[in-house]
PDB file of N, CA and C in Angstrom:
ATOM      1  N   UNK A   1    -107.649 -11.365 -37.702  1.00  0.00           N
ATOM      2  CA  UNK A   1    -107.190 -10.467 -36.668  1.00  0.00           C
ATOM      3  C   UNK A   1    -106.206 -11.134 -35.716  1.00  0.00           C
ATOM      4  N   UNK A   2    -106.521 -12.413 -35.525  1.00  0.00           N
ATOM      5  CA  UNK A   2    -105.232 -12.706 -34.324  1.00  0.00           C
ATOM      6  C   UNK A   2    -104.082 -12.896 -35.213  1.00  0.00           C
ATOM      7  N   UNK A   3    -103.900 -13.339 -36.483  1.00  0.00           N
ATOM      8  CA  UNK A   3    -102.729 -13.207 -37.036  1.00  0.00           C
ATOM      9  C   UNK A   3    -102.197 -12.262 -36.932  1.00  0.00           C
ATOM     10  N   UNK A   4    -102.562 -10.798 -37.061  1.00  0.00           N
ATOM     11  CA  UNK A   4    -102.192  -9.831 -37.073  1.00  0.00           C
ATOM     12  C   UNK A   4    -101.540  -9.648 -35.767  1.00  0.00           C
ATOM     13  N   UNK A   5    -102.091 -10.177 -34.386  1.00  0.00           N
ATOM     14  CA  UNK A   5    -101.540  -9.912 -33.157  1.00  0.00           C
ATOM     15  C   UNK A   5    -100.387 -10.529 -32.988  1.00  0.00           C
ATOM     16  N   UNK A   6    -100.238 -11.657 -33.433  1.00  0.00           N
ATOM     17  CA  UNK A   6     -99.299 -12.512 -33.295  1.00  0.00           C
ATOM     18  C   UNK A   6     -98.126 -12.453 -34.117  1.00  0.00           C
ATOM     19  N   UNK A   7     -98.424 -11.201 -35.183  1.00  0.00           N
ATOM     20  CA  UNK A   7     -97.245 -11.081 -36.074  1.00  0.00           C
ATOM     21  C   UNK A   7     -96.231  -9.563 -35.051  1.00  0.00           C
ATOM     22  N   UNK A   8     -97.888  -8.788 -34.537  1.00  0.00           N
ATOM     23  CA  UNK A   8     -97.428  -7.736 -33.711  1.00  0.00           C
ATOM     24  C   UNK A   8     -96.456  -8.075 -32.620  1.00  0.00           C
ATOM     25  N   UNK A   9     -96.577  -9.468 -31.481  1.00  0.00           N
ATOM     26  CA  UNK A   9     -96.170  -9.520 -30.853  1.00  0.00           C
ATOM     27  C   UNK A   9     -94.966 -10.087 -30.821  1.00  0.00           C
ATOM     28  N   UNK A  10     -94.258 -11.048 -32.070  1.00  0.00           N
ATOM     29  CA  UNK A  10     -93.010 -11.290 -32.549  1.00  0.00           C
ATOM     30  C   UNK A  10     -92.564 -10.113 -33.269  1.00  0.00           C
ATOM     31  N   UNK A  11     -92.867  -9.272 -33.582  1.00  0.00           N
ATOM     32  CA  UNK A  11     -92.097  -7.922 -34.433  1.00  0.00           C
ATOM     33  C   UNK A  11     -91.309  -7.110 -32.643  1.00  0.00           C
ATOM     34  N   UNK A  12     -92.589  -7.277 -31.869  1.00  0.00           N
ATOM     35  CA  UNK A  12     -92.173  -6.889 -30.246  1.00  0.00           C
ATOM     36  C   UNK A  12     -91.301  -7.218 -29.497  1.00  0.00           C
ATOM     37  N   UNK A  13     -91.158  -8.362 -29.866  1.00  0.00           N
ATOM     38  CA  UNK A  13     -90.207  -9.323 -29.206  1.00  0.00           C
ATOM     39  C   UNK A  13     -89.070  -9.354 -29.976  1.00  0.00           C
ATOM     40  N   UNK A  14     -88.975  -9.369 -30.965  1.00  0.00           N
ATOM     41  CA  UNK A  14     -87.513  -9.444 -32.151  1.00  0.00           C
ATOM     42  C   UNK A  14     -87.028  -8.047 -31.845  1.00  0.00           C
ATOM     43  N   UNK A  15     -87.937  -7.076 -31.617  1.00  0.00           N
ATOM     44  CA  UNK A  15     -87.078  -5.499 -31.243  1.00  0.00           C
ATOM     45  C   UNK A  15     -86.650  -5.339 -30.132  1.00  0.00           C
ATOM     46  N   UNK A  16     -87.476  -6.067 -29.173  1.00  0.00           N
ATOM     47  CA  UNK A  16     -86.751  -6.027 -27.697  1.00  0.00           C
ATOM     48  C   UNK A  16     -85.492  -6.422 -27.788  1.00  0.00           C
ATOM     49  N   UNK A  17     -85.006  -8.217 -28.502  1.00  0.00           N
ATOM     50  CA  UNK A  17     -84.038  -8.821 -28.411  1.00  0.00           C
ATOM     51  C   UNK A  17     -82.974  -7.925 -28.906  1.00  0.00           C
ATOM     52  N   UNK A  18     -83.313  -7.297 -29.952  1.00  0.00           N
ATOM     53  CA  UNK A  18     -82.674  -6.632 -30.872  1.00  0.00           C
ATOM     54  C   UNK A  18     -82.173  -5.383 -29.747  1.00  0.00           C
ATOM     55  N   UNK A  19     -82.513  -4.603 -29.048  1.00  0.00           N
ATOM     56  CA  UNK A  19     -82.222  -3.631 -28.242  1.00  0.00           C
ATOM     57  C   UNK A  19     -81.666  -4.366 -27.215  1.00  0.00           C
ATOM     58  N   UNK A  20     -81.347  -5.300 -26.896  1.00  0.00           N
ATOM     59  CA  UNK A  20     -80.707  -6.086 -26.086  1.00  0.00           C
ATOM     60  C   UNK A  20     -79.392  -6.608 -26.329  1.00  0.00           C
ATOM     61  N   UNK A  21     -79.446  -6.911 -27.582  1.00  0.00           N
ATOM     62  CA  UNK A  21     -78.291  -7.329 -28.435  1.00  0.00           C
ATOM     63  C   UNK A  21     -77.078  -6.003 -28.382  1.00  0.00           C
ATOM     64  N   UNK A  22     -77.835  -5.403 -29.200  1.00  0.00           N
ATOM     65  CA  UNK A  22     -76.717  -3.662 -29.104  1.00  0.00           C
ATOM     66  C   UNK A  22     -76.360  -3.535 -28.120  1.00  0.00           C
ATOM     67  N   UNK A  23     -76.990  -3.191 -27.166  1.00  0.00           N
ATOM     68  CA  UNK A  23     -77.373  -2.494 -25.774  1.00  0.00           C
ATOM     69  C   UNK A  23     -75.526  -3.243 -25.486  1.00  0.00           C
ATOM     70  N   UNK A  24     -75.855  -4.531 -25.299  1.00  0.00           N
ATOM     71  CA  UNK A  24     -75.069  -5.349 -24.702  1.00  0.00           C
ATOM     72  C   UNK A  24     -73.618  -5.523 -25.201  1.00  0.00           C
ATOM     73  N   UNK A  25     -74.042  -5.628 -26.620  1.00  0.00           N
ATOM     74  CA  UNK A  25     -72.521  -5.479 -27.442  1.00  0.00           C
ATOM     75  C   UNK A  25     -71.671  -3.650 -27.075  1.00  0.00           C
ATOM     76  N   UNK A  26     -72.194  -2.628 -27.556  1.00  0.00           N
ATOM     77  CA  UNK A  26     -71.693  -1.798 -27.060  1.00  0.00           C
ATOM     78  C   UNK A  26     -70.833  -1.693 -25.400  1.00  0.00           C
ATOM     79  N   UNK A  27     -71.959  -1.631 -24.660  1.00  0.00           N
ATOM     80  CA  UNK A  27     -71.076  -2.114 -23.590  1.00  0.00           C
ATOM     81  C   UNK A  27     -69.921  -3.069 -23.368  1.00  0.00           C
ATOM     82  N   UNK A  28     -69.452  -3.894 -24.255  1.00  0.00           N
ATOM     83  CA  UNK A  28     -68.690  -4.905 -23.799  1.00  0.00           C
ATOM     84  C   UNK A  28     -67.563  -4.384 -24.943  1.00  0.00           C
ATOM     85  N   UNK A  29     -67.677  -3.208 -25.836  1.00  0.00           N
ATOM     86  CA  UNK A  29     -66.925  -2.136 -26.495  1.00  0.00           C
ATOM     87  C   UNK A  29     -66.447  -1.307 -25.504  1.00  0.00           C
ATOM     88  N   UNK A  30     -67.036  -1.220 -24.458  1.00  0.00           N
ATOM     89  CA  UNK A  30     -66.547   0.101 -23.585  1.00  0.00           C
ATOM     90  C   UNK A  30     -67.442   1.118 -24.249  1.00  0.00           C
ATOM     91  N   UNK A  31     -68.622   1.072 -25.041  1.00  0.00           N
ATOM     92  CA  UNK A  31     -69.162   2.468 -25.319  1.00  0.00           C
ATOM     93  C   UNK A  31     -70.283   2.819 -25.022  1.00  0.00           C
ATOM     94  N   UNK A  32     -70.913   3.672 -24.696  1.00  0.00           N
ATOM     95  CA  UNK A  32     -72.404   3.938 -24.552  1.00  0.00           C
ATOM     96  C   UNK A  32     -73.120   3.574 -25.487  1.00  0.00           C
ATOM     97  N   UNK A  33     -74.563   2.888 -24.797  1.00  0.00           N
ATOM     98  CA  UNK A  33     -75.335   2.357 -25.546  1.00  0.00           C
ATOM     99  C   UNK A  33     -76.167   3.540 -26.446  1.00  0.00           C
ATOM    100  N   UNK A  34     -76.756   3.075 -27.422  1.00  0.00           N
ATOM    101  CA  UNK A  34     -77.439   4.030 -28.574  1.00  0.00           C
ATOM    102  C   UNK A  34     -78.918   4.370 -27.021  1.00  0.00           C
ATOM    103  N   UNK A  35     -79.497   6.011 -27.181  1.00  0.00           N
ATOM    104  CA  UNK A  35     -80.693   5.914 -26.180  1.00  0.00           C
ATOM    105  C   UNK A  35     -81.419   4.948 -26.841  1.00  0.00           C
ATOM    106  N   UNK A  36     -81.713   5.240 -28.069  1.00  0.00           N
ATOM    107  CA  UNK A  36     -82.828   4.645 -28.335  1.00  0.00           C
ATOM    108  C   UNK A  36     -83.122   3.000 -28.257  1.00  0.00           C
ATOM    109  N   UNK A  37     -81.767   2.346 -28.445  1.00  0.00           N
ATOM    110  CA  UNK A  37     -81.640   0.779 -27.318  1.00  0.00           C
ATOM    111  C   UNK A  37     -82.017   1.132 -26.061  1.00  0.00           C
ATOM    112  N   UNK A  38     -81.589   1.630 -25.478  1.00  0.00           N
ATOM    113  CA  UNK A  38     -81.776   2.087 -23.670  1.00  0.00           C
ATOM    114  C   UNK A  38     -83.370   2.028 -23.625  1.00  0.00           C
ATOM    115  N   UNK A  39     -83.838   2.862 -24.447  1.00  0.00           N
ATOM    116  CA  UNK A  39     -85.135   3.287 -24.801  1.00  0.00           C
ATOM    117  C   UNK A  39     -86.420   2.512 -24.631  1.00  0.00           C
ATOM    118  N   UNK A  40     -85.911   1.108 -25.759  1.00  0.00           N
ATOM    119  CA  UNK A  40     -86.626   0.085 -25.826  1.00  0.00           C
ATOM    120  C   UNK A  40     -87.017  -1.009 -24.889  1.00  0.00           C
ATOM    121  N   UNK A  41     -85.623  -0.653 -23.928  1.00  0.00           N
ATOM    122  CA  UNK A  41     -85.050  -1.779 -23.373  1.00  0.00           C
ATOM    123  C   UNK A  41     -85.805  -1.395 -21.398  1.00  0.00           C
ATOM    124  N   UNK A  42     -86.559   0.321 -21.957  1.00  0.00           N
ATOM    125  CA  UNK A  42     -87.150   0.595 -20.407  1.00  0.00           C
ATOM    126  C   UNK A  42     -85.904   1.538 -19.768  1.00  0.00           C
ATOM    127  N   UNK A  43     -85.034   1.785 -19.866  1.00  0.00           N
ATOM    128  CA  UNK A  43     -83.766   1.737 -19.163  1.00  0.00           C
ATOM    129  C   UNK A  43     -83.532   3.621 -19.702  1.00  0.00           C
ATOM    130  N   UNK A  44     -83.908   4.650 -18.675  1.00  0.00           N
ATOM    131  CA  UNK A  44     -83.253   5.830 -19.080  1.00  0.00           C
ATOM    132  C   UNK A  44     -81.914   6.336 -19.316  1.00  0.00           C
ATOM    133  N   UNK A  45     -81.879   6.339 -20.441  1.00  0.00           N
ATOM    134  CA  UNK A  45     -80.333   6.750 -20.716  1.00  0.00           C
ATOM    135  C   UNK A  45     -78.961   7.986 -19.818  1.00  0.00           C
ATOM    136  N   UNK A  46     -79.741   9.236 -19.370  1.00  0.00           N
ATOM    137  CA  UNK A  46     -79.192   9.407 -18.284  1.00  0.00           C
ATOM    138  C   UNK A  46     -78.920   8.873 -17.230  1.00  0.00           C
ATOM    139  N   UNK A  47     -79.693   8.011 -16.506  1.00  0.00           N
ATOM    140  CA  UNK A  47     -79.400   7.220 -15.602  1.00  0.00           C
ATOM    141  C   UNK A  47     -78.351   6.153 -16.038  1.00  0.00           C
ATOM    142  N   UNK A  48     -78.364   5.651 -16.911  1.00  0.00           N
ATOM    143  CA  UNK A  48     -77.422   4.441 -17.187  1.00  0.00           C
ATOM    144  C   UNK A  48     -75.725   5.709 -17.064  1.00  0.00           C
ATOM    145  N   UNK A  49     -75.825   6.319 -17.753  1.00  0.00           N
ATOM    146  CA  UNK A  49     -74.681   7.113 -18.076  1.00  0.00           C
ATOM    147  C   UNK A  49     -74.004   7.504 -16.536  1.00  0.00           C
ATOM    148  N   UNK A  50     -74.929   7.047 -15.039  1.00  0.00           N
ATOM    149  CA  UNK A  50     -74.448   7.409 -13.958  1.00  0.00           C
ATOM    150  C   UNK A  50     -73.955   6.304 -13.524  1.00  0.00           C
ATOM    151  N   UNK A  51     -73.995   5.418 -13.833  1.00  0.00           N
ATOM    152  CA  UNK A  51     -73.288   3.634 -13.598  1.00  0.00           C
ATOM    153  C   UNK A  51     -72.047   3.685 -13.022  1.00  0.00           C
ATOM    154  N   UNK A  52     -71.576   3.599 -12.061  1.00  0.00           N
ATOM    155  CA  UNK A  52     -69.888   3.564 -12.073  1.00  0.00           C
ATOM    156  C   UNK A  52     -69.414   2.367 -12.515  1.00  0.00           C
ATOM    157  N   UNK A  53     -68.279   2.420 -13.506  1.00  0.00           N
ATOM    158  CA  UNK A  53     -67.551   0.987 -14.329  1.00  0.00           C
ATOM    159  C   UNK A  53     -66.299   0.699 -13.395  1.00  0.00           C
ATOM    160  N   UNK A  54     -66.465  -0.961 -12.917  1.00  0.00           N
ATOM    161  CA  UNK A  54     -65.081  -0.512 -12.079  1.00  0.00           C
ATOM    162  C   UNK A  54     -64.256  -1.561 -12.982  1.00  0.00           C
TER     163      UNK A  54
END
């Protein structure tokens, strides 16, 4: 059983990074992030979409 947790909590962590990664690359495209990065990442996607870019 703790293997199992410990495989859970790097699968957790590799998806966070992973929604972090996009999240971040898009933006630095100039484009909106995917929600479902936003998603992962805690971060409501309407709200981000109110950001002013200067």
């Amino acid at each position: 059983m703790a293997g199992h947790r410990q495989h859970s909590r790097l699968g957790g962590f590799l998806a966070l990074f992973g929604d972090a990664i996009a999240a971040a690359s898009a933006v630095s495209c100039g484009r909106q992030p995917d929600a479902d990065n936003l998603r992962g990442l805690g971060i409501d996607a309407r709200q981000f979409r109110r950001i002013r870019h200067f």
